[in-house]
Structure formats: C-alpha cells, structure tokens
Protein backbone atom coordinates (compact mmCIF):
# COMPACT_ATOMS: atom_id res chain seq x y z
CA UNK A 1 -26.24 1.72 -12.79
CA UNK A 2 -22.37 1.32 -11.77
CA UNK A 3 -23.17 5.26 -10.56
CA UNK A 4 -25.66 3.66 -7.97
CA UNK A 5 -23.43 0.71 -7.46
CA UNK A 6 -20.73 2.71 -6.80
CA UNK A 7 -22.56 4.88 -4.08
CA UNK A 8 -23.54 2.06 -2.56
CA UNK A 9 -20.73 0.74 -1.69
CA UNK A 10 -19.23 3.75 -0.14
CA UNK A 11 -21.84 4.14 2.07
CA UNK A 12 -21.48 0.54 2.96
CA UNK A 13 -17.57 0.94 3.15
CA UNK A 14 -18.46 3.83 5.85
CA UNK A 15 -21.17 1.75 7.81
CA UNK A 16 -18.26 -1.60 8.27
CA UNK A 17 -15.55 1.16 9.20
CA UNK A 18 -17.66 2.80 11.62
CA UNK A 19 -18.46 -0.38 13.07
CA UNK A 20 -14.34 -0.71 13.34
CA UNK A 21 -14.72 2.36 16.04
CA UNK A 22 -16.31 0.12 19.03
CA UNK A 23 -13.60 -2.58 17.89
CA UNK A 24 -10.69 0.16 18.28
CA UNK A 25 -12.10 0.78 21.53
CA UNK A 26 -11.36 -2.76 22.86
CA UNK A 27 -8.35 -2.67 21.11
CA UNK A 28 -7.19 0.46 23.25
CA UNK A 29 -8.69 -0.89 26.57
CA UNK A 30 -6.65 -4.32 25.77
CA UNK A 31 -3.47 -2.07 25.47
CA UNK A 32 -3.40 -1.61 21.98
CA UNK A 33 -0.88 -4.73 21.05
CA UNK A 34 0.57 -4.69 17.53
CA UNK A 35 -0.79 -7.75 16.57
CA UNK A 36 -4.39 -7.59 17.41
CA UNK A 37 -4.69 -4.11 15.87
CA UNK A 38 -2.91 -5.71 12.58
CA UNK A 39 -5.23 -8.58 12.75
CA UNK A 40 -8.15 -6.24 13.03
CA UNK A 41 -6.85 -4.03 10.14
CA UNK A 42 -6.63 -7.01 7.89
CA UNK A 43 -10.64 -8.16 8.85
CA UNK A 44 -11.42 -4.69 7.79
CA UNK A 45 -9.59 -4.70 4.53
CA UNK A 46 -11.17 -7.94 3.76
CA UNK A 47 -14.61 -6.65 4.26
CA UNK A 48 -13.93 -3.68 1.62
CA UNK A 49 -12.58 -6.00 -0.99
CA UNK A 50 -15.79 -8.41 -0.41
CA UNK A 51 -18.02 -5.17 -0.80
CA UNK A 52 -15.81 -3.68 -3.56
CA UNK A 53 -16.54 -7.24 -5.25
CA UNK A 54 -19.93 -8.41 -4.66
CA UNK A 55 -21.32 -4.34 -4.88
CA UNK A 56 -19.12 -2.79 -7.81
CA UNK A 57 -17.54 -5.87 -9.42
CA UNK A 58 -14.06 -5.29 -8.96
CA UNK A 59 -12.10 -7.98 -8.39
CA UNK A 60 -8.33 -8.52 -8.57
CA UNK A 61 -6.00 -11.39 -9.43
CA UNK A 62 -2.20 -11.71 -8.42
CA UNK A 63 0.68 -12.94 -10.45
CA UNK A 64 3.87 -13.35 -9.00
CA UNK A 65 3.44 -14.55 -5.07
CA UNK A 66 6.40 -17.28 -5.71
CA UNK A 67 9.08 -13.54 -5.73
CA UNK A 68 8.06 -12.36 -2.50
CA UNK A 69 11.41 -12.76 -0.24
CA UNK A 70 11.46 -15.64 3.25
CA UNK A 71 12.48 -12.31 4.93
CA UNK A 72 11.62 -8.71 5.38
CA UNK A 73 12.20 -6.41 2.73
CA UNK A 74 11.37 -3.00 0.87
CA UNK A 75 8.64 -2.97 -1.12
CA UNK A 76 8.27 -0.41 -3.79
CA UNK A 77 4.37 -0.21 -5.73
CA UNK A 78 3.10 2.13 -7.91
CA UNK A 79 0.41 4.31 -6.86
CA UNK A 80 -3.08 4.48 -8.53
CA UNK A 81 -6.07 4.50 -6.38
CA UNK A 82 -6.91 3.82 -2.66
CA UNK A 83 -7.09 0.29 -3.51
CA UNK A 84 -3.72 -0.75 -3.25
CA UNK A 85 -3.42 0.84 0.13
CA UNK A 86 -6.39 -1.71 1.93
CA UNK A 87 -5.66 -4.52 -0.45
CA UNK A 88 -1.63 -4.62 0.34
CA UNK A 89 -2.65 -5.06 4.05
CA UNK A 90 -3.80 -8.56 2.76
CA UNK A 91 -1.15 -9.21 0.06
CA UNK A 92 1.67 -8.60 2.90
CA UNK A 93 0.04 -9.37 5.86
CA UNK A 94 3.37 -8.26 7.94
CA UNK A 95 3.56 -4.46 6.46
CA UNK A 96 5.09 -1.28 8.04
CA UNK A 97 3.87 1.05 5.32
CA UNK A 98 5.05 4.42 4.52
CA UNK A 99 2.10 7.06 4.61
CA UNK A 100 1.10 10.48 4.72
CA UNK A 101 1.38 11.72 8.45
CA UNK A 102 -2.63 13.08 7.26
CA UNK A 103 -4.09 9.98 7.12
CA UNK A 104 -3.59 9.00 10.78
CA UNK A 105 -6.06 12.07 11.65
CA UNK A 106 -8.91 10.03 9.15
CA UNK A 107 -11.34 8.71 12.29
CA UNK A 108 -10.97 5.20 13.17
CA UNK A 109 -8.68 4.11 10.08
CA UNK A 110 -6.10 6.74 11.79
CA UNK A 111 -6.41 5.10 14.78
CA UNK A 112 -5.60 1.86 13.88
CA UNK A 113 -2.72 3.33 11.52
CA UNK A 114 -1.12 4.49 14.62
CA UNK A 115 -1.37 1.38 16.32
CA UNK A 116 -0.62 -1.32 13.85
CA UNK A 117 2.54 0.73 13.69
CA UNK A 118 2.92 2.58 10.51
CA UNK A 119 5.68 4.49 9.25
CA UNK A 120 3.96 8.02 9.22
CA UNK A 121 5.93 10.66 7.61
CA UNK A 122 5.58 14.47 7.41
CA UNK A 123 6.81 15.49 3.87
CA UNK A 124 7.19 19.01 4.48
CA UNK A 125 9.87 18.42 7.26
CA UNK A 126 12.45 17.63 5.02
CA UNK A 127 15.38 15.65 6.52
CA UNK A 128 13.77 15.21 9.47
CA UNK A 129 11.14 12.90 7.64
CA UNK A 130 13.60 11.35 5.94
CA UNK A 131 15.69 9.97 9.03
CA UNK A 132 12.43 9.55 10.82
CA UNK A 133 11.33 6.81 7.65
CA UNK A 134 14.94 5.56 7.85
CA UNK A 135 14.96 5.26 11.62
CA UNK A 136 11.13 3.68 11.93
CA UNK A 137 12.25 1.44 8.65
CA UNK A 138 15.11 -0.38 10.14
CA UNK A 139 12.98 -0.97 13.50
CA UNK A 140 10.24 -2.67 11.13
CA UNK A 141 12.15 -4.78 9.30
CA UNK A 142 13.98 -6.20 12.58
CA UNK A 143 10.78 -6.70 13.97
CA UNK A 144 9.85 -9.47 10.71
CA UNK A 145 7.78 -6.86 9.05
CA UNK A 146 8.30 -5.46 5.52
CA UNK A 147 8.64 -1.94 4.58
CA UNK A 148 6.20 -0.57 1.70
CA UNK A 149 6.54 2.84 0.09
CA UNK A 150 4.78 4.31 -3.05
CA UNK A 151 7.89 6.09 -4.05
CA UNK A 152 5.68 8.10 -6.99
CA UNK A 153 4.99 10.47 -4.03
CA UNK A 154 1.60 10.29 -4.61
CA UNK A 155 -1.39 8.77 -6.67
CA UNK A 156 -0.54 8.96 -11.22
CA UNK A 157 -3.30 8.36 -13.67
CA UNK A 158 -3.05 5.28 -15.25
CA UNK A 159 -0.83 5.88 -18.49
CA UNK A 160 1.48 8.12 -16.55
CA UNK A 161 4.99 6.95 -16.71
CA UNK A 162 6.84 5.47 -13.75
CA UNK A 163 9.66 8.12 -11.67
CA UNK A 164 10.31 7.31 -8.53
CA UNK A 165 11.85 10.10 -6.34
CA UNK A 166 14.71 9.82 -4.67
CA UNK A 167 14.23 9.35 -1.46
CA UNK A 168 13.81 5.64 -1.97
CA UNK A 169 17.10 5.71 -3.16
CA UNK A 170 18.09 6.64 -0.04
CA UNK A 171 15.44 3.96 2.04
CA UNK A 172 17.25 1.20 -0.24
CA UNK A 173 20.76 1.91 0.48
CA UNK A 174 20.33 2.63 4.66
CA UNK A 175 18.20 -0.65 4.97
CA UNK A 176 20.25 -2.93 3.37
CA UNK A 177 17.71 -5.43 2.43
CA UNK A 178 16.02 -7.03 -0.83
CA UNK A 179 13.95 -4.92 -2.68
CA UNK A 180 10.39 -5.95 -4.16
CA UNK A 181 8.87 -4.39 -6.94
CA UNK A 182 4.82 -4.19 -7.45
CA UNK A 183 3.18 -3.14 -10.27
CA UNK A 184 -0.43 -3.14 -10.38
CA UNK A 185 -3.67 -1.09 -11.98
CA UNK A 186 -5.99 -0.37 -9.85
CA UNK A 187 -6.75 3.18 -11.31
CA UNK A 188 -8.32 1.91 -14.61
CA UNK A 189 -11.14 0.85 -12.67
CA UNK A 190 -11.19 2.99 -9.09
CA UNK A 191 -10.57 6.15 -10.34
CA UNK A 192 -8.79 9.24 -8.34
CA UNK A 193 -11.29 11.86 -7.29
CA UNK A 194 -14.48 9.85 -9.22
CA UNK A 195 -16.65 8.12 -7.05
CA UNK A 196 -18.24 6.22 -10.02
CA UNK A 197 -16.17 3.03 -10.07
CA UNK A 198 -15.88 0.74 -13.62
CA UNK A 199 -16.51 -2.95 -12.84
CA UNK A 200 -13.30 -5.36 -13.70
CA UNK A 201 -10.29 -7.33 -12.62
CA UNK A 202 -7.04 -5.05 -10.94
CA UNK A 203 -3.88 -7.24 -11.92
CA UNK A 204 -0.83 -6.76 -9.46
CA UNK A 205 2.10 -8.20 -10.68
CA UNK A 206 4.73 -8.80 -8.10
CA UNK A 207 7.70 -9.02 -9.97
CA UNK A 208 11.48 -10.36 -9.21
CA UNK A 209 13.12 -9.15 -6.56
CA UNK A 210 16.46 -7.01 -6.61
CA UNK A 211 19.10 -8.38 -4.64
CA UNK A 212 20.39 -5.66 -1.47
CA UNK A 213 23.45 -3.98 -1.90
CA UNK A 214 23.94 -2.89 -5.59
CA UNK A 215 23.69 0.90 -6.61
CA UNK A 216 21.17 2.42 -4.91
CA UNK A 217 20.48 4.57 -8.48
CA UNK A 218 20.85 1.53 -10.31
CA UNK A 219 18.51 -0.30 -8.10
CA UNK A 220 15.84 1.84 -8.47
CA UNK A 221 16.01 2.20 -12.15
CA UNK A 222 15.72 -1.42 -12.65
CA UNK A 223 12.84 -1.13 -10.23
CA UNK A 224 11.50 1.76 -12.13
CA UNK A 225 11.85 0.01 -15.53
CA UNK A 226 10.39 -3.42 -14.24
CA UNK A 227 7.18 -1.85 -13.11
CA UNK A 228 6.62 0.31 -16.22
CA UNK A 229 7.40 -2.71 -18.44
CA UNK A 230 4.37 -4.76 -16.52
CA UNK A 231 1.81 -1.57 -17.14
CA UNK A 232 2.92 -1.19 -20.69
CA UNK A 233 1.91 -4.89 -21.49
CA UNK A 234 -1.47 -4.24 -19.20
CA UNK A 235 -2.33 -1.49 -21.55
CA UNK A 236 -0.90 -3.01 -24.52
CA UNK A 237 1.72 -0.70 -25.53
C-alpha cells in the first residue's frame, strides 16, 4: 500500500509542478521580479508538503524556531533526501541557497531556481565556484536573505556521520555573519533513490546559533558536532 501511495504522489507532485510552467510564464512576461518568483516557489513547496502529507503521511515538526537570527545569516543543514530542499523554502522564507548548477536545467523548478536567485555553483570549476558562492553569498545576505548550504556535498544515509567539507569553512570566514546549524531526518522516511516512501514525522531541529567571527575550523566543528549530537538522540544512540 505505501508502494501505491508513494506513486501516487509523485505523479501528483509532477501534475502541480507542471501546472507551475504556465505560472513561470507570467512570471517571465511580468519581468521575472525576485519576489514574485520567491512567492511562487514557496506556493509550490507548500503544495508538495500538503501532498507528501495527506498522500504518503509524512509530516514534519520543528523544534528550535526561537535560534533563528533577526538578520541574515549562513545556514548549514545536513543533507538526507529532497525534502529538506522544498521544505527549507518554507522554514526560511528569505533563502539564497547553494545548489548544484544541474538542477537549474530540471524544467520549470530550474526556471524558477534561476529567478528566485539561487546561488548555483559548478563543483568541478574549482576556485572559480568557490569565489563565485563567495561573491553571490555576500550579495544575498546584503539583500536580507540568508545563505543555506548542505556542506556534506551531497545527500548521506541516515546513520552516516556528519563531515562537512571545507569549503564552508571558507563561506563562514568571507561572510562574516552568524552561523545556523540544522539538523533534521528526512531520509528515514524519503529515502535516496527509493521511490517507496515510509509514512512518519521528519524532526528538524534548528539548533543555537554560532556567533560570526571565531575560527572558521572551530566554527564548523562545533557546527559539525551540534548536528550529529541532535541525530544521535533521533536514533537513540
């Protein structure tokens, strides 16, 4: 049965983003202003969590909204499932998140990627990405938006331990701001590469945040340590 739930919802998931394309349209005959498209993004993540929930039974709760900074700042999340990257857009509503460069050539979802504007990044350009996230980082958080990253690199099976790479040592220490840790597991129930999703409740615990200017390898150690100290007492170990 979740098999056929599960399947049902992502052909529902690809009838509401399809429906997305004739909104992109007016979005890009309007002039394609930040806002709108962000305001669109975040009606389209809503619909996929409302599907995800009333189709599959996942739901999520959230424990820690009273750390999130006034201001802009870096946030650093582990990395799971697809989940996290539609429900964030909700979570932080004013988000510059670091992707993929891949995902902006994904049909309609690109397109409103490039618009919103994200912080695309080629990872096999080296340096160049890395100034280009730096560069594109400090515009977003001057503009009142918050910079995510899922500094894993890519998605970990729940149960994996946390190591961040370095190049969000080097994001921390260039944008000078507060840095917010997320911890969250959304892979015990949407799981990478299955299509058969378990039914359940993701917890995402946003945790303390660490003040701008310390270390930048001490920073991200504490981060790294915070985050697997929340998934350890998720899985009870």
């Amino acid at each position: 049965m979740q098999k056929i739930r599960s399947n049902l919802f992502a052909l529902i998931w690809t009838l509401w983003t399809a429906c997305f394309g004739l909104v992109l349209v007016v979005v890009i005959a309007l002039g394609s202003p930040p806002k709108l498209v962000r305001a669109s993004t975040r009606v389209w993540a809503r619909g996929v969590l409302w599907f995800l929930k009333t189709v599959v039974g996942i739901h999520y709760e959230i424990k820690g909204r009273e750390n999130i900074p006034s201001e802009p700042c870096l946030i650093v999340s582990n990395h799971q499932s697809a989940w996290e990257t539609i429900a964030y857009l909700l979570i932080f509503p004013e988000l510059a998140i670091i992707t993929k460069i891949e995902l902006l050539r994904i049909p309609i979802f690109g397109g409103f990627l490039k618009r919103s504007p994200m912080i695309p990044i080629d990872r096999d350009s080296g340096t160049k990405a890395l100034r280009k996230m730096i560069d594109d980082g400090h515009a977003a958080i001057a503009s009142g938006r918050s910079v995510l990253i899922f500094p894993e690199g890519t998605r970990q099976a729940p149960g994996m331990p946390i190591q961040f790479k370095r190049g969000v040592e080097l994001l921390y220490g260039k944008l000078n701001s507060q840095m917010l840790p997320v911890a969250m597991n959304s892979g015990e129930f949407w799981f990478p590469g299955n299509q058969t999703k378990r039914a359940g409740t993701i917890s995402v615990f946003i945790l303390p945040s660490i003040e701008a200017g310390m270390a930048a390898q001490d920073a991200i150690r504490l981060a790294e340590r915070q985050v697997q100290t929340s998934l350890d007492k998720l899985r009870g170990a």
